[in-house]
Protein backbone atom coordinates (compact mmCIF):
# COMPACT_ATOMS: atom_id res chain seq x y z
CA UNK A 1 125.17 108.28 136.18
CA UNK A 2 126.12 107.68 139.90
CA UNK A 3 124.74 105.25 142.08
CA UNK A 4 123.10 107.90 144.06
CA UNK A 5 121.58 109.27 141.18
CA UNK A 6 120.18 105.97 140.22
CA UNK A 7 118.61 105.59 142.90
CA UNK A 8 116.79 108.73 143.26
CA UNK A 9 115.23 107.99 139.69
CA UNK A 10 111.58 107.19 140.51
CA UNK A 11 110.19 103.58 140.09
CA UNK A 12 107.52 102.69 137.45
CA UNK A 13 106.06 98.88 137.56
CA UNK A 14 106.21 97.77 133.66
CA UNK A 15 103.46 95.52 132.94
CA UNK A 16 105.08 93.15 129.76
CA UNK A 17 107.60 94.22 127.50
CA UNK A 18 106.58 92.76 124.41
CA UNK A 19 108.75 91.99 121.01
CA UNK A 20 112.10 93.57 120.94
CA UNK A 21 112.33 93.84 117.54
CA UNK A 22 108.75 96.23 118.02
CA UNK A 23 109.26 98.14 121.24
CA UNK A 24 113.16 98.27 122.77
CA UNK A 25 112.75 101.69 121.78
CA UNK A 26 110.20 102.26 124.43
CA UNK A 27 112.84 101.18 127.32
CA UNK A 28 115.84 102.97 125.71
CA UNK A 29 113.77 106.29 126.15
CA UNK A 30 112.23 105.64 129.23
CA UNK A 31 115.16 103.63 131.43
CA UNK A 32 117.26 106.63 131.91
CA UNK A 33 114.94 108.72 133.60
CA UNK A 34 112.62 105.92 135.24
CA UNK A 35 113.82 102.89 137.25
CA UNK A 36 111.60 99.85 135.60
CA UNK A 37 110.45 97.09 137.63
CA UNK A 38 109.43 93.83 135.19
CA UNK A 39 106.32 92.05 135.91
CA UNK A 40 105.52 89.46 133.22
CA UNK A 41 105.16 85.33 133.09
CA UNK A 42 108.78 84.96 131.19
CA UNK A 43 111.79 85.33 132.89
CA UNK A 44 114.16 88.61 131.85
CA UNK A 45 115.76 88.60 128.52
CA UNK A 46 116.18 91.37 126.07
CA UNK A 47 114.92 93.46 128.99
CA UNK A 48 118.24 93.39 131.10
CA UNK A 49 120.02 96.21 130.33
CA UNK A 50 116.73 98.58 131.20
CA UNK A 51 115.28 97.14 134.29
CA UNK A 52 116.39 97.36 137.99
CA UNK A 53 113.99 94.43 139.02
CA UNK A 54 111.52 91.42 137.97
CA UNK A 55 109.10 89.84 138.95
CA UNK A 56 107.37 86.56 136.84
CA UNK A 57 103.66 86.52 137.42
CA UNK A 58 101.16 86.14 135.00
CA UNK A 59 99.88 89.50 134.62
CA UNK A 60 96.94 88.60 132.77
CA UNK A 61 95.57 87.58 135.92
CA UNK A 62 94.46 91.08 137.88
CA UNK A 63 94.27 88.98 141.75
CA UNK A 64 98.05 87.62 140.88
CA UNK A 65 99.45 90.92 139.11
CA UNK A 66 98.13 93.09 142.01
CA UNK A 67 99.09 90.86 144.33
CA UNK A 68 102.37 90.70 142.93
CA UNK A 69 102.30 94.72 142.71
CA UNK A 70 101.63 95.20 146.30
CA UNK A 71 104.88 92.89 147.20
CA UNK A 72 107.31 95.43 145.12
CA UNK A 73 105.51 98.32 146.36
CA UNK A 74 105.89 97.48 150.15
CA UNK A 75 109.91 97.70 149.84
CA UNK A 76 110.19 100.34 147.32
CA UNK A 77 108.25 103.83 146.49
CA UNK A 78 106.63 103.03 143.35
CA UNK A 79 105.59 106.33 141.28
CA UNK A 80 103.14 104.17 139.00
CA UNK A 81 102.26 101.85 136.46
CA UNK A 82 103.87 101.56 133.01
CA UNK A 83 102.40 99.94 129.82
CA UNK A 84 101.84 100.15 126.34
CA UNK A 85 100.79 96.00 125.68
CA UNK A 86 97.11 95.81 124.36
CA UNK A 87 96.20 93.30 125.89
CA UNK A 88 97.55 94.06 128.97
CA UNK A 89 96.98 98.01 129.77
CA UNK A 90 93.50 96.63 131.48
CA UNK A 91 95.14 94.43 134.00
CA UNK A 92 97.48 97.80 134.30
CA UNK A 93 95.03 99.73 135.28
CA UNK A 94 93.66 97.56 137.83
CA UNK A 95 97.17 97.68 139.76
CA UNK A 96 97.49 101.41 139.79
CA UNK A 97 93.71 102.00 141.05
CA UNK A 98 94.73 99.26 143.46
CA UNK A 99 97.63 101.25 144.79
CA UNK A 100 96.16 104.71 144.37
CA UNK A 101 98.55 105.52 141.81
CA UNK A 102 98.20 107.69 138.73
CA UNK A 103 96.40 106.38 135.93
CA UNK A 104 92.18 105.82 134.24
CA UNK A 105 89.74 103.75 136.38
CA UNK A 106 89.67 100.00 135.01
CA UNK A 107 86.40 100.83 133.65
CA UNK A 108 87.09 103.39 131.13
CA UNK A 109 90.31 101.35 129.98
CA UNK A 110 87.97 98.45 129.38
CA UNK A 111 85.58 100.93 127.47
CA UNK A 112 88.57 101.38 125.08
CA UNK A 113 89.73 98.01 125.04
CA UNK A 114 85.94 96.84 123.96
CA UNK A 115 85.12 98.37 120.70
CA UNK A 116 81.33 97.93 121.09
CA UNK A 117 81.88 99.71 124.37
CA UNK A 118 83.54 102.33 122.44
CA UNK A 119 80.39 102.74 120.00
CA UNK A 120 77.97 103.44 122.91
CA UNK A 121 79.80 105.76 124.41
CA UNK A 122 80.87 107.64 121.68
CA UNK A 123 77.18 107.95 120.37
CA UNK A 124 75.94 109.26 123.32
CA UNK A 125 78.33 111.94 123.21
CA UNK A 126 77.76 112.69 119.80
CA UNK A 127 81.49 111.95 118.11
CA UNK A 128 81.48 110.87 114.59
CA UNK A 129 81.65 107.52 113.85
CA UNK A 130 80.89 104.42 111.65
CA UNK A 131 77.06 102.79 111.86
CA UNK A 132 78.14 99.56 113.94
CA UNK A 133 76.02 96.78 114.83
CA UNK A 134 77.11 93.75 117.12
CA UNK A 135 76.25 90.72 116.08
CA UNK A 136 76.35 87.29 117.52
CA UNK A 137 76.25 84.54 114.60
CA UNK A 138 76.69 84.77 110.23
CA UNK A 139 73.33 85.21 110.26
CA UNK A 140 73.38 88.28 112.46
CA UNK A 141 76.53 89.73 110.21
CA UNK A 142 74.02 89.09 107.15
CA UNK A 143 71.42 91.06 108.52
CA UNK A 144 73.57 93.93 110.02
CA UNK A 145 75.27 94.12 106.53
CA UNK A 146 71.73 94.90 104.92
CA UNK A 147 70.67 96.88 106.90
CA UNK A 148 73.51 99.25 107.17
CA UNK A 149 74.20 98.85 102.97
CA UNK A 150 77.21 97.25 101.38
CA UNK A 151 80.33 97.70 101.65
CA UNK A 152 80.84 96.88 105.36
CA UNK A 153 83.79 95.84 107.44
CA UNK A 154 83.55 93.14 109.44
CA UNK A 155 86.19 93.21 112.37
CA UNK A 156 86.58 91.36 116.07
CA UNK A 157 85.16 93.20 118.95
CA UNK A 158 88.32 93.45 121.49
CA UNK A 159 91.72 92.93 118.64
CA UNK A 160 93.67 95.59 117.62
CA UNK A 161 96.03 95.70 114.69
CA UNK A 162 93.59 95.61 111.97
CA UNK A 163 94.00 91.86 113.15
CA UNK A 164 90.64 90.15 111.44
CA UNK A 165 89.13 93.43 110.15
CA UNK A 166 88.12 92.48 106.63
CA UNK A 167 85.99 94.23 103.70
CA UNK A 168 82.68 92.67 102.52
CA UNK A 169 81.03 94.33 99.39
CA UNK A 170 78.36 92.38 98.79
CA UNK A 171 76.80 89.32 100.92
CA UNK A 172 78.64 86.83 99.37
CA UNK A 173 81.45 88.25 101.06
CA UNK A 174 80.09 88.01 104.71
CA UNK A 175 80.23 84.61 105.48
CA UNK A 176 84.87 84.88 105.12
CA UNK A 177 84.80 87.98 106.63
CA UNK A 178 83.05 86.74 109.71
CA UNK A 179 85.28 83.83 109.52
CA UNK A 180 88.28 85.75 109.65
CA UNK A 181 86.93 88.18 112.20
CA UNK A 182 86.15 85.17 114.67
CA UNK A 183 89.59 82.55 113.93
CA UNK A 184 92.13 84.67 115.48
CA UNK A 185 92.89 85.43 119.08
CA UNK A 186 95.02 87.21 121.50
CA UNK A 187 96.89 86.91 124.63
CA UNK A 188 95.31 88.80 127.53
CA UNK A 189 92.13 90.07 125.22
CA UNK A 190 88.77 89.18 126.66
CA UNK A 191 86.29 86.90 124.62
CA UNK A 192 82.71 88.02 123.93
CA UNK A 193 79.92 85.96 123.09
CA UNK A 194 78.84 89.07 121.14
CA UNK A 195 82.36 89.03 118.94
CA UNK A 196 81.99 90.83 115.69
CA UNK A 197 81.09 94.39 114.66
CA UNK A 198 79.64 94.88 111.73
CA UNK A 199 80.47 98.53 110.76
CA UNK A 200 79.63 101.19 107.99
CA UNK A 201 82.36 101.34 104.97
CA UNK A 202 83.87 104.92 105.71
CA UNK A 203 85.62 106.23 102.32
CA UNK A 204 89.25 108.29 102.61
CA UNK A 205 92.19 107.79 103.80
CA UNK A 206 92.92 106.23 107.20
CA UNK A 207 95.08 108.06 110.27
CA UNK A 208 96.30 107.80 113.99
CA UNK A 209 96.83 110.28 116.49
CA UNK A 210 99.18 109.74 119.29
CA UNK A 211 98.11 112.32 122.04
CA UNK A 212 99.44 112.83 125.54
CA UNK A 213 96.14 113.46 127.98
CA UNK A 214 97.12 114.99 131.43
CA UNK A 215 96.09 117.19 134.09
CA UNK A 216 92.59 118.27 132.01
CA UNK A 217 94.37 118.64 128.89
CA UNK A 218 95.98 116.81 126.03
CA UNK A 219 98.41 117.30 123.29
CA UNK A 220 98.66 115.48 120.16
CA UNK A 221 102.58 114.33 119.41
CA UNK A 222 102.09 112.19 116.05
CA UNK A 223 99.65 112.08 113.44
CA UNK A 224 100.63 109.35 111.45
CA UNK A 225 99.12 108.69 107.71
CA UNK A 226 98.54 104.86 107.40
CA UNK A 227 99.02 102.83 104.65
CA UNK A 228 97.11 99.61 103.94
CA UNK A 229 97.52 96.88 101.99
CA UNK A 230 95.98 92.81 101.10
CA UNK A 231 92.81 93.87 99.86
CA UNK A 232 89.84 93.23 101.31
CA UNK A 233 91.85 93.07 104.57
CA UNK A 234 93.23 96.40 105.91
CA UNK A 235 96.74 95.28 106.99
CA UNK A 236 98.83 98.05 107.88
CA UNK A 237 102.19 97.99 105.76
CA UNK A 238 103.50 101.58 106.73
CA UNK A 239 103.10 104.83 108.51
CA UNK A 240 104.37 108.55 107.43
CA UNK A 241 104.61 111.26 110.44
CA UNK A 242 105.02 114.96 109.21
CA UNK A 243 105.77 116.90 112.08
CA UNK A 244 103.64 119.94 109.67
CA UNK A 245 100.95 118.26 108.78
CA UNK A 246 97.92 120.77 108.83
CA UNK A 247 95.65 118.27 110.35
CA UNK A 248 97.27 118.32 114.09
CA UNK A 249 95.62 121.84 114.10
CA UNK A 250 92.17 120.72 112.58
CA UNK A 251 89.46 121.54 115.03
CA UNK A 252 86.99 119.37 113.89
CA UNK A 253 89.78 116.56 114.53
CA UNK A 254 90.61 117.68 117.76
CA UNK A 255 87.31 118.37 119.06
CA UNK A 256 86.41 114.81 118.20
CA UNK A 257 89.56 113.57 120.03
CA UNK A 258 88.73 115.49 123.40
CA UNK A 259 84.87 114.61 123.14
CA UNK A 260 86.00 110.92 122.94
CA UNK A 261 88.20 110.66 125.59
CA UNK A 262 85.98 112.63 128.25
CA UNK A 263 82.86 110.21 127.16
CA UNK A 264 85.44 106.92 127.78
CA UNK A 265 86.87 108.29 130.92
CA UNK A 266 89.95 108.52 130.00
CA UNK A 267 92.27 111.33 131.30
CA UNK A 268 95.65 110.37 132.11
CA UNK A 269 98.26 108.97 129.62
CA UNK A 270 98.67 108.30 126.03
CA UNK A 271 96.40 106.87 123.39
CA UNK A 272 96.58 105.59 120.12
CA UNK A 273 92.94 107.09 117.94
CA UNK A 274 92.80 106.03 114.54
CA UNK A 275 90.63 108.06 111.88
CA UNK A 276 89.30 107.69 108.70
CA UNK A 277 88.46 110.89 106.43
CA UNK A 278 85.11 110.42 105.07
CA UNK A 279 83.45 112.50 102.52
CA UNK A 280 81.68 113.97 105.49
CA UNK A 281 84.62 114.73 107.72
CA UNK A 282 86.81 112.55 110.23
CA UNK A 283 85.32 109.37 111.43
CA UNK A 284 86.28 107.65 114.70
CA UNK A 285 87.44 103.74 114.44
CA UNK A 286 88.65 103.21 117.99
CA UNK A 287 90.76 104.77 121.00
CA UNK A 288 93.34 102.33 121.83
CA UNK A 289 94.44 103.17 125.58
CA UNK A 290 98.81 102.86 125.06
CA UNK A 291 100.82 104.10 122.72
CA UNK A 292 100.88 103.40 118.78
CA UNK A 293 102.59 100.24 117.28
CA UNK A 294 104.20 100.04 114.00
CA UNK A 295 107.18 102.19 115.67
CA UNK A 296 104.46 105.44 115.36
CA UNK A 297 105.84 106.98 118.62
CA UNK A 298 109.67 106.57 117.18
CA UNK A 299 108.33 108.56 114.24
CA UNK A 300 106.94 111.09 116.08
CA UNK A 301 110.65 111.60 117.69
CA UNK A 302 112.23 111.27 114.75
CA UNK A 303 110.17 114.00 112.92
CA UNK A 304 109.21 116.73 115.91
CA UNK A 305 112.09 115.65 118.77
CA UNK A 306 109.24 114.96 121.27
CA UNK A 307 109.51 111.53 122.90
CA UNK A 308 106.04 110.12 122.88
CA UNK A 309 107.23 106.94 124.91
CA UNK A 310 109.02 109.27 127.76
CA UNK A 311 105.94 111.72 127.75
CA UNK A 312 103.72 108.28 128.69
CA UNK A 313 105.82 107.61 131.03
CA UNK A 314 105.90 110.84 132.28
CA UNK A 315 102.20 110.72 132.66
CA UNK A 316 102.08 107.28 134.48
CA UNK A 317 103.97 108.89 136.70
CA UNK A 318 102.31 111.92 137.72
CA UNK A 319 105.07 113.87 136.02
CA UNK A 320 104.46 116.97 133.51
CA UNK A 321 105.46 115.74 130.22
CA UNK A 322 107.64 117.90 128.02
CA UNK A 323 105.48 118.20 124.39
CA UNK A 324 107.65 121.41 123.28
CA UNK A 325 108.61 120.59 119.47
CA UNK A 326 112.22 120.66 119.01
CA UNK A 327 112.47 120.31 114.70
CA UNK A 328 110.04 119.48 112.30
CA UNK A 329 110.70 116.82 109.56
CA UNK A 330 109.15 114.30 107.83
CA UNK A 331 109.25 110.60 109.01
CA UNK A 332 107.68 107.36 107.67
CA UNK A 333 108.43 103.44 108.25
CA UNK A 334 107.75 100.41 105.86
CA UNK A 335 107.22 97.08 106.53
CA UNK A 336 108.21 94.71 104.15
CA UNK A 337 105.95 91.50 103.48
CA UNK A 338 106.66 88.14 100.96
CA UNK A 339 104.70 87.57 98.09
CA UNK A 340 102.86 84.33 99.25
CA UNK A 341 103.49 82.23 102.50
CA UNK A 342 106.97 81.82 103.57
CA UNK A 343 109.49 80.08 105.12
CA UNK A 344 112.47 82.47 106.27
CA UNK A 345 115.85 80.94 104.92
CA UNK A 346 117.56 84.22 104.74
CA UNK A 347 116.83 87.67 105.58
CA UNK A 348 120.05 90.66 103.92
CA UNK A 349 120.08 93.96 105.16
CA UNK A 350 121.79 95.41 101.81
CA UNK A 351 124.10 98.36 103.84
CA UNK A 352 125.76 99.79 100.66
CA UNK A 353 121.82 100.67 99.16
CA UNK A 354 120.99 102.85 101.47
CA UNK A 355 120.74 106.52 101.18
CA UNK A 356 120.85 109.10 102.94
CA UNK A 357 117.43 109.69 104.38
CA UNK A 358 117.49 105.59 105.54
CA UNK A 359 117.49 105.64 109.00
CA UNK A 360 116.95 102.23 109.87
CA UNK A 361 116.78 99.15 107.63
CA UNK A 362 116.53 95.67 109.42
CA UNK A 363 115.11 92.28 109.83
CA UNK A 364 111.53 91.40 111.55
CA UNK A 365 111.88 87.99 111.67
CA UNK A 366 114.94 84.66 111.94
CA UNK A 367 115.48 82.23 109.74
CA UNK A 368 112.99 79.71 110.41
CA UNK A 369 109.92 81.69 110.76
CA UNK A 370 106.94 80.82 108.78
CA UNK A 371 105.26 84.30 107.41
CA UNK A 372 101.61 83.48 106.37
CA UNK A 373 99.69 86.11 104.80
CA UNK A 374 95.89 87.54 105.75
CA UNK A 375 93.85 85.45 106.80
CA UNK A 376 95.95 82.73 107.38
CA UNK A 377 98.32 85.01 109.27
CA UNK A 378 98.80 88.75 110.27
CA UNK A 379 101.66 90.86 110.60
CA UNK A 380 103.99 88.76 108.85
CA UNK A 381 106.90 90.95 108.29
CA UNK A 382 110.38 90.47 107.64
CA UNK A 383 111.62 93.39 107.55
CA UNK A 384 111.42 97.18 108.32
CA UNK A 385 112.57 100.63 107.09
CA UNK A 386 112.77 103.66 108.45
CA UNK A 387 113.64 106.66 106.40
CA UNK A 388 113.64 110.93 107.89
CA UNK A 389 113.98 113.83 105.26
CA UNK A 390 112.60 117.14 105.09
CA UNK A 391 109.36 116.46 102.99
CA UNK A 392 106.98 113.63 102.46
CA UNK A 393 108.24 113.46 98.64
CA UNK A 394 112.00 113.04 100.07
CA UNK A 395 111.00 109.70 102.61
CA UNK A 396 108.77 108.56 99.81
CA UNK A 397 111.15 108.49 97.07
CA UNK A 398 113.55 106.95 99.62
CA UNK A 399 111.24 103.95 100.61
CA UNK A 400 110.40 103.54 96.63
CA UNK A 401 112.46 100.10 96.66
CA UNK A 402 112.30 98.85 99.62
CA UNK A 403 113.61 95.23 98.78
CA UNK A 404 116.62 96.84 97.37
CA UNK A 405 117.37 97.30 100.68
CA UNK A 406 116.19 94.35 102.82
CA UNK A 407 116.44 90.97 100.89
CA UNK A 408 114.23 87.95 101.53
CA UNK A 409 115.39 84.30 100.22
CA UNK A 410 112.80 81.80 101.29
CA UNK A 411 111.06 78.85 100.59
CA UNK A 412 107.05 78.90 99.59
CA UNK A 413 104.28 77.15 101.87
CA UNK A 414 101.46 75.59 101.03
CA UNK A 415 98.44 76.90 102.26
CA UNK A 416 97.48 74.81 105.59
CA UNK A 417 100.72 72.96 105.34
């Protein structure tokens, strides 16, 4: 690429980065169209080789990050805002309202960043979803669990992740779930003194759908299957994208979608909407307002050619984004977890194992890292595959053994040690 042509490549302000390990795909996608200006508290690391500029604010603070927003924008032409951290996309949204760029008000990304938020609206449009009731204390979970019948899931009101979500089937099972639901925190997510929803159980399997809203429509790219695992807690140890699967054309799915996103607000960019299938047809859990973790959007790509990440930033910056299907295959990730709570002495990546559908195999984690397990911890991988084949059958049988292929030699830790 010239020089020239570099510069003509319009400028999007990203708003965090995030783990390499979790999103470098994002930047390898997006940097060769878009020119990426940095705003975050660290200085530039991994980021380098994608961005053109930095700047190190703390963008959890919306005076400071807008502030620091207007500075870039008065020497440059800045074609909008990029971002795809949770617990950032709010503060996003306030910088490109502030500079009249493309993008959702504040107000309907904070509908979607506030689950409770996310209830009311939904119900007054009519979408589908679990009972919920907001509660304030145990004794408020108690009598929201009775009153909406056993099982419940207890979860926090603004995390995302399945981080704290937890299973109670009978009261005697409250009083940890609400524990777990209130110990853990977030960068950048607000606090609530009303904290925990208490929801209604909804039976079937659980999925996401990563859709691409712009210009009064919306497409969806990926419709990932989840997989869950650590009963009673619903942490999410893989994903499988089939670029065929017959529920991207389900109208009762999609109709749900659009209904949900018109009663948040939301209009412009992508969103990650998880599902359950209920006896009585697709339930809504919650519109998250970026794209999918877990490496869904790489999934998507890898099983229908569409780049989910581009097509966001596409969106953000008032660009059409190109959703035209290029193959269809099968693609599905798995995230591999220790027994008990670890301390990383080694992690092998056994190269000779894999087969043919393994795409990726690596390493989540260093040496050193301490992986505790729900509720103690959350999302403590150490490693990750990725497999692609034509079927589900083909990426399942090649994900059967997954620590055949990624080795973990550690050391066990004591719970609270």
């Amino acid at each position: 690429m010239s020089d020239n042509e570099a510069v003509r490549r319009p400028l999007l302000l990203l708003i965090g980065s995030s783990a390499r390990r979790g999103r470098e795909f994002i930047l390898r996608a997006v940097a060769p169209k878009y020119r990426l200006w940095l705003l975050q508290p660290a200085e530039v690391s991994w980021e380098a080789p994608y961005i053109v500029g930095n700047t190190v604010v703390d963008n959890t603070d919306h005076d400071k990050l807008v502030a620091a927003a207007r500075e870039v924008a008065a020497v440059n032409e800045v074609a909008g805002v990029f971002c795809y951290d949770e617990g950032l996309v709010w503060p996003a949204a306030s910088v490109s309202a502030a500079l009249g760029l493309p993008g959702n008000a504040p107000e309907a990304i904070a509908a979607c960043r506030d689950k409770n938020a996310t209830r009311v609206a939904l119900a007054d449009a009519g979408v589908p979803q679990p009972v919920s009731i907001g509660v304030y204390d145990l004794d408020g979970a108690l009598a929201a669990a009775g009153e909406i019948g056993y099982p419940v899931v207890v979860k926090p009101r603004g995390l995302a992740g399945s981080m704290g979500v937890k299973l109670a089937r009978d009261a005697s099972e409250v009083a940890d779930a609400y524990a777990a639901a209130t110990a853990i925190t977030y960068p950048g997510v607000p606090v609530f003194d009303m904290s925990v929803l208490v929801e209604e159980y909804v039976d079937g399997p659980e999925i996401s759908v990563d859709a691409v809203f712009h210009d009064g429509r919306f497409v969806p790219l990926a419709l990932a299957r989840k997989q869950v695992g650590f009963d009673p807690f619903f942490e999410e140890t893989g994903h499988v994208v089939d670029a065929a699967d017959p529920l991207l054309s389900d109208l009762e799915l999609l109709e749900a979608l659009e209904r949900a996103h018109k009663a948040l607000g939301f209009h412009t960019g992508v969103t990650h909407t998880e599902f359950r299938l209920g006896s009585r047809g697709p339930r809504l859990l919650e519109v998250n307002a970026r794209l999918g973790g877990d490496s869904i959007p790489y999934l998507g790509y890898l099983a229908t050619g569409v780049d989910i990440a581009l097509a966001a930033a596409d969106v953000a910056a008032g660009q059409v984004p190109d959703t035209a299907v290029k193959h269809r295959k099968v693609a599905a990730v798995s995230f591999l977890y220790p027994e008990r709570d670890t301390r990383v002495d080694e992690i092998s990546v056994h190269q000779d194992n894999l087969g043919p559908h393994i795409h990726e195999a690596i390493a989540m984690t260093d040496p050193g890292a301490v992986l505790r397990l729900p509720p103690r911890g959350y999302i403590a991988r150490y490693g990750r595959i990725i497999a692609v084949a034509d079927t589900v059958d083909e990426v399942t049988a090649a994900l059967a053994n997954p620590s055949d292929l990624v080795e973990l030699t550690g050391t066990p830790v004591e719970v609270g040690a």
